[in-house]
N, C-alpha and C. Protein backbone atom coordinates (compact mmCIF):
# COMPACT_ATOMS: atom_id res chain seq x y z
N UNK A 1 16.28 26.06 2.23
CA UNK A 1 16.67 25.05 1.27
C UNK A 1 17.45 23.94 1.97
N UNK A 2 18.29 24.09 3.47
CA UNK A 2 18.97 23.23 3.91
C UNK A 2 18.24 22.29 4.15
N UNK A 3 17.04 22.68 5.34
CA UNK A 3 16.09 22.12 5.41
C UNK A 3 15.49 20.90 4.76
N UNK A 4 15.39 21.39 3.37
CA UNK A 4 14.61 20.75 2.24
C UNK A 4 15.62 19.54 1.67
N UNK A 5 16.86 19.74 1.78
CA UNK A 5 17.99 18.89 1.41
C UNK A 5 17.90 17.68 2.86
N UNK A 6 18.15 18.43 3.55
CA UNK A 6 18.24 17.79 4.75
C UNK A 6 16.70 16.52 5.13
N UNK A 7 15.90 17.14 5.21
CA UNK A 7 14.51 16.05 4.70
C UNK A 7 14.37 15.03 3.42
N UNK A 8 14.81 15.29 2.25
CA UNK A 8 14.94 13.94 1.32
C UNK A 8 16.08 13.62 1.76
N UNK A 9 17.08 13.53 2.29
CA UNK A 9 18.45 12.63 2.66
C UNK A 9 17.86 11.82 3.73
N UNK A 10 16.83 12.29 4.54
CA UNK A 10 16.16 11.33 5.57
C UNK A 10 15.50 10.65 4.94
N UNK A 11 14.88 11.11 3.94
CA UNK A 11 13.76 9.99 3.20
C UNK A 11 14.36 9.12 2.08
N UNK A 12 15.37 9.42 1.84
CA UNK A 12 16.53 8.53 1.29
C UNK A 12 16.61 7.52 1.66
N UNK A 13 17.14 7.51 3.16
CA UNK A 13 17.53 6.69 4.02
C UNK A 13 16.55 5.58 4.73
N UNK A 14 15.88 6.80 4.61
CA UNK A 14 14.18 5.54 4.90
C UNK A 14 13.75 4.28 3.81
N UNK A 15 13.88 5.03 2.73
CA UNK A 15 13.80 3.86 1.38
C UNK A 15 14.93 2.89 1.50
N UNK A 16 16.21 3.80 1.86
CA UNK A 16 17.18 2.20 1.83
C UNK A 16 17.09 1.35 2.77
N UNK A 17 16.42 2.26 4.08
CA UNK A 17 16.70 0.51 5.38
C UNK A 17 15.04 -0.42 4.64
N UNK A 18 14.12 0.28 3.91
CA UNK A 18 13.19 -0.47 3.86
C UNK A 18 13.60 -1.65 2.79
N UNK A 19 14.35 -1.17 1.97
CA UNK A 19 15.13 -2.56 0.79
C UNK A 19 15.60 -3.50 1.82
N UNK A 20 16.28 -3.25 2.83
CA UNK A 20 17.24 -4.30 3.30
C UNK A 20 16.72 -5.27 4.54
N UNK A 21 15.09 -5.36 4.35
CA UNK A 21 14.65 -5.75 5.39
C UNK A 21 14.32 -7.56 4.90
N UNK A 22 14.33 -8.12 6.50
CA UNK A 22 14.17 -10.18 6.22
C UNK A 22 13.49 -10.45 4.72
N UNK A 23 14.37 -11.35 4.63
CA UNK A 23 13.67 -12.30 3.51
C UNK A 23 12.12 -12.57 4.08
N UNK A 24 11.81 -13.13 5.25
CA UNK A 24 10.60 -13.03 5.30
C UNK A 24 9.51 -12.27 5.58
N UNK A 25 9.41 -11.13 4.88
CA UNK A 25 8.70 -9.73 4.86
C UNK A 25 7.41 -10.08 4.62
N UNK A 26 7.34 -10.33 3.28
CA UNK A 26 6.16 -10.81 2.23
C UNK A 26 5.59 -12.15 3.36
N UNK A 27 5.80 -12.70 3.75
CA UNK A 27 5.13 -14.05 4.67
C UNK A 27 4.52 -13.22 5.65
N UNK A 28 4.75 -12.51 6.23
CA UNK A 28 4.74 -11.53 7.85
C UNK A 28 3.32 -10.76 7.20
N UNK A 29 3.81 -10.51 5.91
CA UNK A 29 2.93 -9.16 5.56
C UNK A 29 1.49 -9.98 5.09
N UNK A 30 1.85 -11.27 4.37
CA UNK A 30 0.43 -11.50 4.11
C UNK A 30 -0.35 -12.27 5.01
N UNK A 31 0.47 -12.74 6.60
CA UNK A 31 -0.23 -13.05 7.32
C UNK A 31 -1.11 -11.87 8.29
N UNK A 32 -0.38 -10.83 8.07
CA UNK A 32 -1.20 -9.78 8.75
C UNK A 32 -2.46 -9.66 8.21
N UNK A 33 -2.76 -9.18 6.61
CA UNK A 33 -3.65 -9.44 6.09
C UNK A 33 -4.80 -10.33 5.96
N UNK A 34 -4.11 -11.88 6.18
CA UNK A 34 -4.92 -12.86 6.03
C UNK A 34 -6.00 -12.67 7.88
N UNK A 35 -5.39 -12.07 8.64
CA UNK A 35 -5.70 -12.42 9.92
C UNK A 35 -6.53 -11.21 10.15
N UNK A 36 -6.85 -10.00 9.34
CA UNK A 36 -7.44 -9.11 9.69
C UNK A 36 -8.48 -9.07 9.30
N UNK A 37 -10.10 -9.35 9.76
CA UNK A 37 -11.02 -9.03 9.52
C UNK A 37 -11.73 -9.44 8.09
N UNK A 38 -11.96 -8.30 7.18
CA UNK A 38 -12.78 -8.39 6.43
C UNK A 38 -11.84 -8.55 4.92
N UNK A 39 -10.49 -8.25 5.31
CA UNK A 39 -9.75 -8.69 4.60
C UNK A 39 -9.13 -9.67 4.00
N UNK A 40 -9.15 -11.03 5.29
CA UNK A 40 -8.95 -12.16 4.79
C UNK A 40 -10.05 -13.46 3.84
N UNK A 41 -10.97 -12.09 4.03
CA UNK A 41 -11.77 -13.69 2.91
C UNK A 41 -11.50 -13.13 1.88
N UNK A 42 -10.48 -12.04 1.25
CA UNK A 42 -10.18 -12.05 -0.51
C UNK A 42 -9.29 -12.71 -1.30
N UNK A 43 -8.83 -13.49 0.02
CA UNK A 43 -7.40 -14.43 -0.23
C UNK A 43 -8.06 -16.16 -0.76
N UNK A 44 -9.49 -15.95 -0.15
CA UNK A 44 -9.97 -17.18 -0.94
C UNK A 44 -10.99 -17.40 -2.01
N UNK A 45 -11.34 -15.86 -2.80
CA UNK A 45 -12.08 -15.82 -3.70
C UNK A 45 -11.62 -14.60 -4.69
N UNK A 46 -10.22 -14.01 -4.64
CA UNK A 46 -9.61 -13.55 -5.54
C UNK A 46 -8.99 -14.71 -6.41
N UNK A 47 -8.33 -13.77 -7.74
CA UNK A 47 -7.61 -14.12 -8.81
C UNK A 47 -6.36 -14.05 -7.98
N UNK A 48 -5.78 -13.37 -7.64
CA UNK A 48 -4.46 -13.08 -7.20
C UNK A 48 -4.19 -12.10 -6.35
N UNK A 49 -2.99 -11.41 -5.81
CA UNK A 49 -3.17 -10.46 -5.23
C UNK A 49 -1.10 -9.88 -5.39
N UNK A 50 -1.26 -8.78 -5.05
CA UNK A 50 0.36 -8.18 -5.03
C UNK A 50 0.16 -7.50 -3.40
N UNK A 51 1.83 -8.19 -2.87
CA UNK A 51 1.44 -7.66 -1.64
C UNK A 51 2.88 -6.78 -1.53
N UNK A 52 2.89 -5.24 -0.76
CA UNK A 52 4.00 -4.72 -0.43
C UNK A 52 4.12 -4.25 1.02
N UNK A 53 5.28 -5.32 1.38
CA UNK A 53 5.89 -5.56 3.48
C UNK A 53 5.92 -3.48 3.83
N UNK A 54 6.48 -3.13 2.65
CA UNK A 54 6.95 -2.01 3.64
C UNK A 54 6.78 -0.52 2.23
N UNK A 55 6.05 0.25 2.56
CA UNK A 55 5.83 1.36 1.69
C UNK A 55 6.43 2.54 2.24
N UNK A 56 7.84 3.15 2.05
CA UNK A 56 7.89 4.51 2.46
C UNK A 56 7.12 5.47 1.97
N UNK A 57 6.82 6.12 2.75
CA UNK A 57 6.20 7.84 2.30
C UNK A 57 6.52 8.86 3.11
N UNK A 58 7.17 9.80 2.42
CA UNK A 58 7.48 11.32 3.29
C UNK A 58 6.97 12.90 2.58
N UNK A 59 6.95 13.57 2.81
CA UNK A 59 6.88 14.60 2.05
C UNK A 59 6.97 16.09 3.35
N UNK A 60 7.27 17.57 2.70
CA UNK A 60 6.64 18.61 3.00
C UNK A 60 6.25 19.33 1.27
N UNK A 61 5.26 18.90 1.41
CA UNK A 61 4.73 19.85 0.37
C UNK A 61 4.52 19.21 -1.32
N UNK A 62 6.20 18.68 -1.30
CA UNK A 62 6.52 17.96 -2.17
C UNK A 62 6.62 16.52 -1.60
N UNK A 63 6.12 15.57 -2.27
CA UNK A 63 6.48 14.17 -1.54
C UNK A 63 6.73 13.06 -2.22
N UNK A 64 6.74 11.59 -2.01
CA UNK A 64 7.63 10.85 -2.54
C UNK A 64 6.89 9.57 -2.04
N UNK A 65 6.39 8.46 -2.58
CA UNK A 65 6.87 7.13 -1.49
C UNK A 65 7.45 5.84 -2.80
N UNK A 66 7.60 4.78 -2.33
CA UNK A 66 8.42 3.78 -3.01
C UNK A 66 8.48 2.54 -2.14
N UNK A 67 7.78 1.32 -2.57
CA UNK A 67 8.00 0.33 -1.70
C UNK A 67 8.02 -0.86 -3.33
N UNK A 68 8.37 -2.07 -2.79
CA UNK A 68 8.84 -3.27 -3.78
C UNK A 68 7.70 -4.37 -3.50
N UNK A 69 7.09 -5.28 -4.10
CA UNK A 69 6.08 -6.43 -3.89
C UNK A 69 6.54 -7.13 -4.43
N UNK A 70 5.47 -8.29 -4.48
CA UNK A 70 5.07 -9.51 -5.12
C UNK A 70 3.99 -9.65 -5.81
N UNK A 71 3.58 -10.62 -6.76
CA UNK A 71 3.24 -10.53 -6.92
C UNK A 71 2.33 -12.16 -7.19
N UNK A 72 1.25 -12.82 -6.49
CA UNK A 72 0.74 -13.91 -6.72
C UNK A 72 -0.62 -14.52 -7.78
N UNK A 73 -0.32 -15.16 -7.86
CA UNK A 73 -2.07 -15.71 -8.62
C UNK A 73 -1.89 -17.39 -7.62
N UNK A 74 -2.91 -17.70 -7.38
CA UNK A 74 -3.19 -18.96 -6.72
C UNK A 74 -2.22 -19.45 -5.57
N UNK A 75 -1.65 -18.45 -4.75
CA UNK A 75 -0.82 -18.40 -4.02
C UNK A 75 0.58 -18.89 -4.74
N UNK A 76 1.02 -18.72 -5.62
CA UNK A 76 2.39 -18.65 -6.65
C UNK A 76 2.59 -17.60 -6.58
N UNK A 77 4.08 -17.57 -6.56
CA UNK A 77 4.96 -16.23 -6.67
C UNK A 77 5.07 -15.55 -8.16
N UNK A 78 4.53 -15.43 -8.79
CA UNK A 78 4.43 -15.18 -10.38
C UNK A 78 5.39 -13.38 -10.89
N UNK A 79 5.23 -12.99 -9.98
CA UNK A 79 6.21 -11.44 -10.28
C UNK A 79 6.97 -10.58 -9.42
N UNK A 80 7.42 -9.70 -9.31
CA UNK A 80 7.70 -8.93 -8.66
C UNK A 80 7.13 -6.97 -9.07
N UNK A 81 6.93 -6.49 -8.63
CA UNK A 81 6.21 -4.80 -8.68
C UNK A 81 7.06 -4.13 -8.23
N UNK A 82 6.79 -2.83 -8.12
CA UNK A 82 7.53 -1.82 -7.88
C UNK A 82 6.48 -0.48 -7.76
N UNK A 83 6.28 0.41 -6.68
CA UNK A 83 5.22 1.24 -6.36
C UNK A 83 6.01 2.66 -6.61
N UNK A 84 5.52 3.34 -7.31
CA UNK A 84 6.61 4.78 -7.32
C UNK A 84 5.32 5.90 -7.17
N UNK A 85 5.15 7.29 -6.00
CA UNK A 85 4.30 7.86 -6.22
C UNK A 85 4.97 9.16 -6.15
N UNK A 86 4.76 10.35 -6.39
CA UNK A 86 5.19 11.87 -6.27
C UNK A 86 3.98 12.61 -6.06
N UNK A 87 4.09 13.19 -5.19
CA UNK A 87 2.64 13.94 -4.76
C UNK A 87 2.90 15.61 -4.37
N UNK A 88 2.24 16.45 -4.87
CA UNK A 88 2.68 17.76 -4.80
C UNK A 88 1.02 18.33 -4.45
N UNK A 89 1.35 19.12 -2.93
CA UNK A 89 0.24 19.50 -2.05
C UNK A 89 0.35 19.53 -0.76
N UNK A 90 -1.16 19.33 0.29
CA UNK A 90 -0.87 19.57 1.45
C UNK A 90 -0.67 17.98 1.99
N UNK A 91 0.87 18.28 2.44
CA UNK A 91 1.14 16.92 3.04
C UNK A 91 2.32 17.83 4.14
N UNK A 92 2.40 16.62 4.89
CA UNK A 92 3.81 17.26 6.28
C UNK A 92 3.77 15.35 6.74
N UNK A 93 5.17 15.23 6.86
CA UNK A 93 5.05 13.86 7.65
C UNK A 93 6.25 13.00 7.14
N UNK A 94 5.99 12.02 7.30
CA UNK A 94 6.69 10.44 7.26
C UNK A 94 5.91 9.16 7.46
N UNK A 95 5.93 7.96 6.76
CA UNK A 95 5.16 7.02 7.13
C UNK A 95 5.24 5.33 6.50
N UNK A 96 5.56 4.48 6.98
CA UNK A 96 5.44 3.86 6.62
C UNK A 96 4.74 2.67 6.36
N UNK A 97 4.09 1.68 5.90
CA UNK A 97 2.76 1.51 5.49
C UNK A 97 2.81 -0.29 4.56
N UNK A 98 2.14 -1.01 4.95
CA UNK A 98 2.20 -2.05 4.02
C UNK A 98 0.85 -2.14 3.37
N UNK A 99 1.23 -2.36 2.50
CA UNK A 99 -0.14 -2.53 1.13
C UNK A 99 -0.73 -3.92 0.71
N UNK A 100 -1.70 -4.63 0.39
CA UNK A 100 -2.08 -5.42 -0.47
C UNK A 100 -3.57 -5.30 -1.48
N UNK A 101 -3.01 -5.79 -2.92
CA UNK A 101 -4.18 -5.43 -3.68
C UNK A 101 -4.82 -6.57 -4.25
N UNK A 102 -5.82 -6.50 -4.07
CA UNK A 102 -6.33 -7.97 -4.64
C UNK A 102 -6.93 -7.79 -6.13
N UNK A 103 -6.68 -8.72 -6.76
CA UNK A 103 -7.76 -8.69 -8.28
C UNK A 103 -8.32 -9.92 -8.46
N UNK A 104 -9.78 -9.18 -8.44
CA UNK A 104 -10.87 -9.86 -8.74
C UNK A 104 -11.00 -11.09 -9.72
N UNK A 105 -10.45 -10.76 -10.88
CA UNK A 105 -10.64 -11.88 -11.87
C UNK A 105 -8.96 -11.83 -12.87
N UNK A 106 -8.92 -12.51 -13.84
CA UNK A 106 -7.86 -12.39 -15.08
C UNK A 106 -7.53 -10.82 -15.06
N UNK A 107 -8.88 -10.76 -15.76
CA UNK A 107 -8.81 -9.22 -16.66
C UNK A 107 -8.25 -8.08 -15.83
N UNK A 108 -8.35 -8.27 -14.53
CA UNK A 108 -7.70 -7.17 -13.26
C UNK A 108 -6.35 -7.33 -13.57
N UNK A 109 -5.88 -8.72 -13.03
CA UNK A 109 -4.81 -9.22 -12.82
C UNK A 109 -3.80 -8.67 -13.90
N UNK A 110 -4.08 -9.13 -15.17
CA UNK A 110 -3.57 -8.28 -16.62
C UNK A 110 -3.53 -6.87 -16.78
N UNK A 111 -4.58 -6.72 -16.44
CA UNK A 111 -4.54 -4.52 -15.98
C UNK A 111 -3.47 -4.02 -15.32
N UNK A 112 -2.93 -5.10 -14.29
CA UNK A 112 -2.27 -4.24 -12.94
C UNK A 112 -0.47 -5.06 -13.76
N UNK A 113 -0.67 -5.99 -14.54
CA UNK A 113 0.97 -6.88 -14.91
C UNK A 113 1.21 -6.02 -16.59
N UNK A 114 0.07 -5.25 -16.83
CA UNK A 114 0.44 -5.16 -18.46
C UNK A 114 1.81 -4.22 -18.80
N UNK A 115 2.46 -3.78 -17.68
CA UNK A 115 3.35 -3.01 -17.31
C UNK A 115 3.74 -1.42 -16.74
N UNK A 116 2.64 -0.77 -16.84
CA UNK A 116 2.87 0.52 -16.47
C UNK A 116 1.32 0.84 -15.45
N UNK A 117 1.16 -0.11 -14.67
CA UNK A 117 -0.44 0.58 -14.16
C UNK A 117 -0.31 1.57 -13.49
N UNK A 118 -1.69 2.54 -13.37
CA UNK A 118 -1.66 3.78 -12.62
C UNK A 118 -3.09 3.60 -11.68
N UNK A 119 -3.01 3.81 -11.00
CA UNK A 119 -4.07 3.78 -10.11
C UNK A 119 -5.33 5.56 -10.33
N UNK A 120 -6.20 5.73 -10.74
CA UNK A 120 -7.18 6.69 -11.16
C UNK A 120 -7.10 7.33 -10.03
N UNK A 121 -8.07 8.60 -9.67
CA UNK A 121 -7.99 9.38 -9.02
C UNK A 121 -9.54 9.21 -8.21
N UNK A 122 -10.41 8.12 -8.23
CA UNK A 122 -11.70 7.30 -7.46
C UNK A 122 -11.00 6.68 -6.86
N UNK A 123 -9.64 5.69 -6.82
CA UNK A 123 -9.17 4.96 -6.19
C UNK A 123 -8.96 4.77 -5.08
N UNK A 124 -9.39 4.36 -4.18
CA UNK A 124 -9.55 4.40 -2.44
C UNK A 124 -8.76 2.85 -1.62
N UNK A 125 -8.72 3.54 -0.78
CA UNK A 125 -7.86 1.76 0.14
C UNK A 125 -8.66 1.89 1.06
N UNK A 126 -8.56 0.53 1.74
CA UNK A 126 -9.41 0.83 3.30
C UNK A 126 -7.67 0.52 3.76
N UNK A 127 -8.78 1.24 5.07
CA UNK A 127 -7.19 1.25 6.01
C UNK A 127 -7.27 0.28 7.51
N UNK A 128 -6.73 -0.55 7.50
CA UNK A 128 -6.79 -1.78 8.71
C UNK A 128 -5.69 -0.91 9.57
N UNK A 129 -7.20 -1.06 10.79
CA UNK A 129 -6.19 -0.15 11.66
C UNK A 129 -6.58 -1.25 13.53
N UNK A 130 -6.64 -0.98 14.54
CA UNK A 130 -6.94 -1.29 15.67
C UNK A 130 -8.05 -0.75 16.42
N UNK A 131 -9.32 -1.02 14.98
CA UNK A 131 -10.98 -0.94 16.34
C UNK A 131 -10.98 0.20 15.74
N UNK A 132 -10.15 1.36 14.87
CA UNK A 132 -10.86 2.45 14.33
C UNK A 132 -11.09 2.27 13.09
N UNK A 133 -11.84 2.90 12.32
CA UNK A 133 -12.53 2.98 11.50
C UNK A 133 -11.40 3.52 10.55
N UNK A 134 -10.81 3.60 9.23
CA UNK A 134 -10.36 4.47 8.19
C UNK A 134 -10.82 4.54 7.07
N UNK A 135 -10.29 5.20 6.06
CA UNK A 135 -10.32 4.78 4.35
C UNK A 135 -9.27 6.29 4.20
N UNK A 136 -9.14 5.59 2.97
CA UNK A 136 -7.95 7.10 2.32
C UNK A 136 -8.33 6.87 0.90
N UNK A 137 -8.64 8.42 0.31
CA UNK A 137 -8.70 8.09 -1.30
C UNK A 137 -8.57 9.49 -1.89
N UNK A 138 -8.72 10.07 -2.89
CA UNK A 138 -8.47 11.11 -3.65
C UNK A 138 -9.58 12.13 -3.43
N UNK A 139 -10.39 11.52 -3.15
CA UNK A 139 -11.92 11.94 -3.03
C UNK A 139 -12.16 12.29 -1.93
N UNK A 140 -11.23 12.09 -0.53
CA UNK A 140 -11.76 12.27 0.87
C UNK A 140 -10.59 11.75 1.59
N UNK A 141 -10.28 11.97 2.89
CA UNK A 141 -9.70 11.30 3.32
C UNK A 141 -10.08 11.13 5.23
N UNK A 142 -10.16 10.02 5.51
CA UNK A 142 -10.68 10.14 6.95
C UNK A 142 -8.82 8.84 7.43
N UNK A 143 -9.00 9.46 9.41
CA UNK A 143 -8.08 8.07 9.61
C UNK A 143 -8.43 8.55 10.63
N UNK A 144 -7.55 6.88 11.60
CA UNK A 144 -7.50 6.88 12.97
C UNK A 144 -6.55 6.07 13.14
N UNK A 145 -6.35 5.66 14.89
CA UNK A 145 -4.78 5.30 14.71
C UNK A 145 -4.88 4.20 14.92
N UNK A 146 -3.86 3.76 14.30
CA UNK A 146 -3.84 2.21 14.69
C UNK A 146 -2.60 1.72 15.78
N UNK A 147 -2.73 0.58 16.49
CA UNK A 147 -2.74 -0.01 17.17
C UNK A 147 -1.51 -0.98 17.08
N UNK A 148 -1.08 -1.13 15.64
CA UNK A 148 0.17 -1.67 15.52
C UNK A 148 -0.64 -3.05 14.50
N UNK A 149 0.40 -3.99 13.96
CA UNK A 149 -0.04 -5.45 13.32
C UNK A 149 -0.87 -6.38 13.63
N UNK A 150 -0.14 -6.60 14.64
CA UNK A 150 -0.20 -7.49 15.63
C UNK A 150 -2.28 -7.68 16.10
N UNK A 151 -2.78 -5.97 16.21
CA UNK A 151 -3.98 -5.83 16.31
C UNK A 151 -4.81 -5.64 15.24
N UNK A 152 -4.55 -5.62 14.30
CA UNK A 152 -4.98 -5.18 13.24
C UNK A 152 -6.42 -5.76 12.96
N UNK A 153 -7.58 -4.67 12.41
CA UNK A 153 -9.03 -5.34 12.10
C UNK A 153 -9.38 -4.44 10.93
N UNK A 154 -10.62 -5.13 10.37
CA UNK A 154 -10.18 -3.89 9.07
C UNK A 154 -11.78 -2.94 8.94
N UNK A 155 -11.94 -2.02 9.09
CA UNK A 155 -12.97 -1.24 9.08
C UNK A 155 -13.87 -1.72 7.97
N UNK A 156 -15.08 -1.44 7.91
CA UNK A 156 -15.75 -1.90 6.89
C UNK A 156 -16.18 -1.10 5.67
N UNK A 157 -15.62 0.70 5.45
CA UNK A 157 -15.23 1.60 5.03
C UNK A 157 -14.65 1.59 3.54
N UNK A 158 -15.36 1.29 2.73
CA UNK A 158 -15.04 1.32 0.97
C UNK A 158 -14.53 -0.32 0.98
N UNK A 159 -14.59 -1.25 1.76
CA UNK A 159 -14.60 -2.71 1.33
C UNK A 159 -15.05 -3.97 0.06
N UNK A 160 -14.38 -4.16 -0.56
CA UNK A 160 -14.84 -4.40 -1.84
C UNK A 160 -14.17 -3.95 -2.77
N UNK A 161 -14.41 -4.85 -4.03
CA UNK A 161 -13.84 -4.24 -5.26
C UNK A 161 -14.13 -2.90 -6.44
N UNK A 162 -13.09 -2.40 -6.28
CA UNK A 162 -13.48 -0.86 -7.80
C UNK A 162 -12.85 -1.52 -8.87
N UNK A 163 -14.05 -1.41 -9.78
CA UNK A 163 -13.03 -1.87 -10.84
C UNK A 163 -11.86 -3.35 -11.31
N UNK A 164 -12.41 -3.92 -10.07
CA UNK A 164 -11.96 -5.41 -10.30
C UNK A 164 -10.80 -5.58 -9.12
N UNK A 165 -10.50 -4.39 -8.32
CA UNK A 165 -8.97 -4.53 -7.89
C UNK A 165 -9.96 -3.94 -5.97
N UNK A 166 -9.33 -4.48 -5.22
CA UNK A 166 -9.38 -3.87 -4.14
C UNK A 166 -8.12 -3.69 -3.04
N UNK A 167 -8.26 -2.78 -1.71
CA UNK A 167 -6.75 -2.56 -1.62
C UNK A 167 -6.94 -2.05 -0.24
N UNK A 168 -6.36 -2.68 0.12
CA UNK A 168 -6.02 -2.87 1.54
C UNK A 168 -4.57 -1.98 2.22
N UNK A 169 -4.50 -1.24 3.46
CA UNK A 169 -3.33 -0.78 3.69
C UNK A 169 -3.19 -1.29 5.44
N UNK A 170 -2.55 -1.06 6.00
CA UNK A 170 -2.11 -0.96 7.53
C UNK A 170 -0.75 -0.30 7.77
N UNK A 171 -0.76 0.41 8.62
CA UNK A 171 0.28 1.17 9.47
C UNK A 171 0.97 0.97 9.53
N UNK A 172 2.34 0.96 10.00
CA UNK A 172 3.42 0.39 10.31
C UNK A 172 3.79 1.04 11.19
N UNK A 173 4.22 2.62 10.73
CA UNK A 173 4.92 3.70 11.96
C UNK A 173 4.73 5.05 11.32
N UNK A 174 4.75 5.89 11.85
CA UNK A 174 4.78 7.37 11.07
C UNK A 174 3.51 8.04 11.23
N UNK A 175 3.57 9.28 11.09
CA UNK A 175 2.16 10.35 10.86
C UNK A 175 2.74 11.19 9.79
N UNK A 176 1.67 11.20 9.19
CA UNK A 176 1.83 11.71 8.00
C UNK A 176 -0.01 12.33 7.13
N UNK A 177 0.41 13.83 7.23
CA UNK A 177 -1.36 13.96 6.92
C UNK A 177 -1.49 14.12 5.13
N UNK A 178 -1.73 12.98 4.74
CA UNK A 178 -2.21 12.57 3.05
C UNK A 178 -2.77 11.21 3.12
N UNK A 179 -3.31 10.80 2.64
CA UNK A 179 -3.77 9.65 2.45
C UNK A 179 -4.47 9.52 1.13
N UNK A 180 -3.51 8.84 -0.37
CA UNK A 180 -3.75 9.04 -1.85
C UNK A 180 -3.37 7.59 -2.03
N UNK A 181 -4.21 7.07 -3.13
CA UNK A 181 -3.54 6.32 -3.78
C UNK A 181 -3.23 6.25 -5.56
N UNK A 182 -4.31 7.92 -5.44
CA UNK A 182 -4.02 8.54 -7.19
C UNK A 182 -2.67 8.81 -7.02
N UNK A 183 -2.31 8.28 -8.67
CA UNK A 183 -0.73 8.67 -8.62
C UNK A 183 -0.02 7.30 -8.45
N UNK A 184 -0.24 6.57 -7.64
CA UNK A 184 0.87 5.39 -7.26
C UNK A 184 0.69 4.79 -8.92
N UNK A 185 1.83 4.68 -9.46
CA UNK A 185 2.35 3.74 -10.21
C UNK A 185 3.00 2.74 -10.35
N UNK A 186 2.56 1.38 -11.02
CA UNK A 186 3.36 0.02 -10.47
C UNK A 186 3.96 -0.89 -11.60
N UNK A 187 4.87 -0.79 -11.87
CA UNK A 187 5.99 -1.67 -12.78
C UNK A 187 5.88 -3.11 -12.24
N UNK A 188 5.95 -4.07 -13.41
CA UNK A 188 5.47 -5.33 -12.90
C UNK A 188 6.70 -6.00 -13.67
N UNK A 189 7.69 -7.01 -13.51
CA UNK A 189 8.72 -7.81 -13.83
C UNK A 189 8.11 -9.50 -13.49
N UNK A 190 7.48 -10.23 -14.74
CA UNK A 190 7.51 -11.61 -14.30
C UNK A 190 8.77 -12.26 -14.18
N UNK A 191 8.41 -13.45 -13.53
CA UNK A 191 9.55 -14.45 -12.76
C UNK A 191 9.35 -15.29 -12.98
């Protein structure tokens, strides 16, 4: 049980240095995106998109992640989000991870702001990694490692929209064996 105490006080701590990071997170984060591959042409034929700089995730067994966004339509800052997931299964790790989701049209956009969205259990991300191939989803999960930001390209691996929304991830730091995005829930606050 010390153990177990002793591991969420780390993952505690992980969520708080990720709050306290540059004002310019969200700029950093959507230039990574914009510069990776197959990812950046959704930035010029989406509705909008919510982007999050920094996603903790930890778990043994029981797990946790939590990261904060934005949220745009026509490159306007229009909201702010909030990602909360709890995952109970085979997981071991730590990781941290930046996200962006794009929506396709209005009717997405309204799906993901109407206030309580949940992401289904088909729901898949591709994973922009460095020349390897990924995807992570409920349904399967494959990875490889990446390479850091800086290299980032985006596999061509579940690319495209489900359901109006598509979703992009990249690495940051950490190993961590899960890769879900059933479960993530996202609170939306306009601005």
């Amino acid at each position: 049980m010390t153990a177990f105490l002793r591991w969420m006080t780390m993952l505690g701590a992980v969520f708080v240095s990720l709050s306290s990071a540059q004002a310019d997170k969200y700029g950093d984060a959507i230039a990574v995106f914009n510069d990776a591959g197959e990812s950046s042409h959704f930035f010029k034929t989406a509705y909008g998109y919510s982007v999050f700089p920094s996603i903790g995730k930890g778990g043994v067994g029981i797990g946790g992640a939590h990261g904060t966004g934005h949220v745009y339509v026509a490159d306007k800052l229009v909201g702010e989000s909030k990602m909360t997931q709890v995952t109970v299964g085979l997981q071991l790790g730590g990781q941290v991870f930046s996200q962006i989701i794009f929506f396709e049209d209005k009717r997405a956009f309204d799906e993901f702001t109407s206030g309580n969205f949940e992401f289904g259990a088909e729901a898949n991300a591709v994973a922009i990694t460095a020349g390897a191939s990924a995807s992570a989803g409920t349904t399967g999960t494959s990875a490889g490692a990446s390479g850091g930001q800086k290299d980032a390209t985006t596999s061509s691996v579940g690319a495209g929209y489900h359901k109006g929304m598509a979703v992009f991830t990249v690495a940051k730091g950490g190993l961590m064996y899960a890769a879900t995005l059933g479960g993530q829930k996202y609170s939306y606050k306009k601005l």
